[in-house]
C-alpha atoms as a PDB file:
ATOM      1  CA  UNK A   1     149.658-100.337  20.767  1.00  0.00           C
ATOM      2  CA  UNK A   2     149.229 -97.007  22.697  1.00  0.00           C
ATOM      3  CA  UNK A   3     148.222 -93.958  20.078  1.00  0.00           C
ATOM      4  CA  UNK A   4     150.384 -91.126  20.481  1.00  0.00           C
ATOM      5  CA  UNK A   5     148.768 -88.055  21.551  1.00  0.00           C
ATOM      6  CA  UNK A   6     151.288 -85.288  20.131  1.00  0.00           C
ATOM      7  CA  UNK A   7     151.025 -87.108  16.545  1.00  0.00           C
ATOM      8  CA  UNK A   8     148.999 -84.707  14.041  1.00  0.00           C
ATOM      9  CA  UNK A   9     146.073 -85.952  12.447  1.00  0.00           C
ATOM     10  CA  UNK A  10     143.288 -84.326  10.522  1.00  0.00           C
ATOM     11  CA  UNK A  11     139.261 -84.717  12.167  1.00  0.00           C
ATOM     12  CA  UNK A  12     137.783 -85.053  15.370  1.00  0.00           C
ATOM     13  CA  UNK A  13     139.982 -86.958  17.441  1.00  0.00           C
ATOM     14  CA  UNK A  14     142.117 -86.693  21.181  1.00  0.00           C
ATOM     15  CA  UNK A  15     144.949 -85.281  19.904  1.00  0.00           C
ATOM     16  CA  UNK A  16     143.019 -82.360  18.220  1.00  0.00           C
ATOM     17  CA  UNK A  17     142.217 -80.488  21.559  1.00  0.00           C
ATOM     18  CA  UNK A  18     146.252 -80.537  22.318  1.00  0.00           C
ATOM     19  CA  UNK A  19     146.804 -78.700  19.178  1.00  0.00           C
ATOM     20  CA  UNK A  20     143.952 -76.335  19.642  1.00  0.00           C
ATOM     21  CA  UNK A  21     145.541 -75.580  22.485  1.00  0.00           C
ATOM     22  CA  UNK A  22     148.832 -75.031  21.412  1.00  0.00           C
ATOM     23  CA  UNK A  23     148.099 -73.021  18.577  1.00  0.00           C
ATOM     24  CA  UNK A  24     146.264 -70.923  20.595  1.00  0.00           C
ATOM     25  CA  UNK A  25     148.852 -70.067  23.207  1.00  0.00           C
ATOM     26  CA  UNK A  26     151.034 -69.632  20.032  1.00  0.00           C
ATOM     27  CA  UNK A  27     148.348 -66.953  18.598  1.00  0.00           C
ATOM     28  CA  UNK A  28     148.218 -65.011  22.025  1.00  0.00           C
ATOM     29  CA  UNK A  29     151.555 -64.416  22.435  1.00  0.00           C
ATOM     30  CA  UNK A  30     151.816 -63.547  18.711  1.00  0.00           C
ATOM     31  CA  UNK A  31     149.194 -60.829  20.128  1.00  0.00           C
ATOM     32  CA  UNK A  32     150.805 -59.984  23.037  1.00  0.00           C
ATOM     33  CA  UNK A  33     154.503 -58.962  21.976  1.00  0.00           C
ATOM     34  CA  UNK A  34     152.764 -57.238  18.566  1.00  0.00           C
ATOM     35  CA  UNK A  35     150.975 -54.735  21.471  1.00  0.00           C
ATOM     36  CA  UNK A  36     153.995 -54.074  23.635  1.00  0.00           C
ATOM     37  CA  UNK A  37     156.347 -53.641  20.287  1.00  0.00           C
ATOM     38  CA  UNK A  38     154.173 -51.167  18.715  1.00  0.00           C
ATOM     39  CA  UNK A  39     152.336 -49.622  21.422  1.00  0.00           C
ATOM     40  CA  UNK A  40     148.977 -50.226  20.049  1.00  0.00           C
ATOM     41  CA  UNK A  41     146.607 -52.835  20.106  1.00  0.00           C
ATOM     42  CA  UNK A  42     146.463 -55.783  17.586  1.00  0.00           C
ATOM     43  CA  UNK A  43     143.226 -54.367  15.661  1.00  0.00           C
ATOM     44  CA  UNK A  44     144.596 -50.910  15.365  1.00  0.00           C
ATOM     45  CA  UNK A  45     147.797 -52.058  13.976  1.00  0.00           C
ATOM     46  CA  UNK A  46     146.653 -54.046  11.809  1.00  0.00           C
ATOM     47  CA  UNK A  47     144.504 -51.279  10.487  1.00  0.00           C
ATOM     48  CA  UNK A  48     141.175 -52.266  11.651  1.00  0.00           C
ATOM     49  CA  UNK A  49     140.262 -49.723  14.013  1.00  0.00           C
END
């Protein structure tokens, strides 16, 4: 039986890179409309700078 590679499982295993990558696309659009919506960068709206 083939293992899926979209299926979600905790640990080190192939399907944890696809995630990784995922979320991070997810996080750097998050990023990206929060700058051109507010006109500032992330840090500085969120205080930090």
């Amino acid at each position: 039986m083939e293992e899926n590679r979209n299926d979600f499982k905790f640990g080190f295993n192939p399907s944890a890179e696809n995630w990784n990558g995922r979320l991070a696309m997810i996080g750097f659009v998050a990023a990206l409309l929060t700058e051109i919506l507010s006109g500032q960068g992330v840090l500085h709206f969120w205080g930090l700078l």
